[in-house]
Each structure stands twice: as structure tokens, then as C-alpha cells.
Protein backbone atom coordinates (compact mmCIF):
# COMPACT_ATOMS: atom_id res chain seq x y z
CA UNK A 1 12.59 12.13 16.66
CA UNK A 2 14.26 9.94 19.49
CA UNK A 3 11.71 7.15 18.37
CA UNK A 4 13.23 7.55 14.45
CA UNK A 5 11.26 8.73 11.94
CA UNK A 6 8.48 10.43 11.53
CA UNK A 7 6.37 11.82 8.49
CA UNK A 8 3.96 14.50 7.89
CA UNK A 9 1.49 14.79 5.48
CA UNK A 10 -0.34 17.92 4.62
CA UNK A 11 -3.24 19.33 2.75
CA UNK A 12 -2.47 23.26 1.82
CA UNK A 13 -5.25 25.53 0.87
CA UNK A 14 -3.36 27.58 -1.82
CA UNK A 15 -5.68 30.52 -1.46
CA UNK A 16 -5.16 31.40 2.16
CA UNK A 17 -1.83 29.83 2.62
CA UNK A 18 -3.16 27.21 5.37
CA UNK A 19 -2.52 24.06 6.16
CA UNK A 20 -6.23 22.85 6.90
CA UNK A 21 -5.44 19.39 7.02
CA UNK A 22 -2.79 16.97 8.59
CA UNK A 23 -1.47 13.32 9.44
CA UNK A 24 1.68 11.97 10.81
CA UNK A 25 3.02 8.54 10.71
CA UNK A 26 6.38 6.15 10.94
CA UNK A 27 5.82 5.49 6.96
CA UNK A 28 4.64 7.61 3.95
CA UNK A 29 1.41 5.49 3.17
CA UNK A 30 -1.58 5.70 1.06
CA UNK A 31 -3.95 6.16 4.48
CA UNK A 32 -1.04 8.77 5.62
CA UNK A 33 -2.36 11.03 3.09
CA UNK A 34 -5.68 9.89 2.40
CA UNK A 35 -6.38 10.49 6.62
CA UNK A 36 -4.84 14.05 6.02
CA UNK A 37 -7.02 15.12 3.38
CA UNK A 38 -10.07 13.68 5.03
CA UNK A 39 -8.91 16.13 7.38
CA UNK A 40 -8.75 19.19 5.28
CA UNK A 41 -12.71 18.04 3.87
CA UNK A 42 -13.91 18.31 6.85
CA UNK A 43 -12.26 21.50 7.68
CA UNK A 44 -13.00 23.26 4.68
CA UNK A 45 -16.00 21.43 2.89
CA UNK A 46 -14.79 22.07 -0.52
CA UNK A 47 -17.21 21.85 -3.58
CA UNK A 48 -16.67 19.11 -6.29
CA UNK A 49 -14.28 20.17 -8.91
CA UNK A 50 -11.79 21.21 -6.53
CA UNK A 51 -8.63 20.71 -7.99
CA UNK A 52 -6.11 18.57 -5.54
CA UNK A 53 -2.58 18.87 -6.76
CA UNK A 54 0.32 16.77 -5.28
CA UNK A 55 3.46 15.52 -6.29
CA UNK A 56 4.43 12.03 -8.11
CA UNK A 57 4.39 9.62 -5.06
CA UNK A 58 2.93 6.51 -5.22
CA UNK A 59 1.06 6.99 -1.91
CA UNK A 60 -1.02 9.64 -4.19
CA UNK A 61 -1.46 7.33 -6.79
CA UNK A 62 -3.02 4.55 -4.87
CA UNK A 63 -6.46 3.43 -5.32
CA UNK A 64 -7.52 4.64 -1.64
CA UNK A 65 -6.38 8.24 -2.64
CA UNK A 66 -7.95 7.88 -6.68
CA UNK A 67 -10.98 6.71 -4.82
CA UNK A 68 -11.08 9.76 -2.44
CA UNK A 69 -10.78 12.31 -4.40
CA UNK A 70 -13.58 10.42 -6.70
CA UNK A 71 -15.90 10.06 -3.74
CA UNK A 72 -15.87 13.73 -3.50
CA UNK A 73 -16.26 14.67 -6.84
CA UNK A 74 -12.32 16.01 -6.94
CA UNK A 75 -9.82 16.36 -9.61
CA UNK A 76 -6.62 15.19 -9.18
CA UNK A 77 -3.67 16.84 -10.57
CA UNK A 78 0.60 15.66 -10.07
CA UNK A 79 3.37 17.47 -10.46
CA UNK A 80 5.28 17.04 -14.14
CA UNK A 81 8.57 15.02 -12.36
């Protein structure tokens, strides 16, 4: 953008093909994501044992995100490399 940068985060549900949650943000952060899949839970109201796959960032590593996905009774899954 004319401001610089600007990064999106979003939550995919693989079944429809929907983004059904969303953040943006001048840095890829922990509450980035974390704010864009509190999005998609309270779009979609998933049951625990939802699996939540992402890719190897750090962001989705963090304890915020672990702690997330644990609050909800999730299952976190990353991408091989």
C-alpha cells in the first residue's frame, strides 16, 4: 500500500472453500493470526477436534496461538517444511 506494508491473515474453511475469518496488520504477529481465527470461531462455531492446519511460522507456533486452539478443544496441525 502507499503506507508500506500490509499483511493478511486468513482462516479457510477447506470444505466450502471460504475464507470465514480474517485480520490485517503492518507485521505478521502471533495476535495477527490468533485475532483472525477468533474470527473464523465465531463465524463458524466449530466443534472440538477440529483440525487447524497452517504452515511453519513462528506466529503459529506461539503460545497465544497453542493456547487458542487449546481453549477450544482444537488440534493443531503444520505443514512438513
Amino acid at each position: 500500500t502507499q503506507e508500506g506494508w500490509l499483511y493478511l491473515a486468513t482462516v479457510i474453511d477447506l470444505y466450502s472453500r471460504r475464507v470465514v475469518g480474517w485480520s490485517m496488520g503492518s507485521r505478521i504477529t502471533a495476535q495477527l493470526v490468533c485475532d483472525a481465527l477468533t474470527m473464523a470461531i465465531w463465524q463458524r462455531q466449530p466443534k472440538v477436534g477440529l483440525i487447524v492446519h497452517s504452515d511453519r511460522g513462528s506466529q503459529y507456533a506461539s503460545k497465544a496461538y497453542r493456547r487458542l486452539l487449546k481453549a477450544h478443544g482444537f488440534v493443531g496441525s503444520m505443514s512438513q517444511g
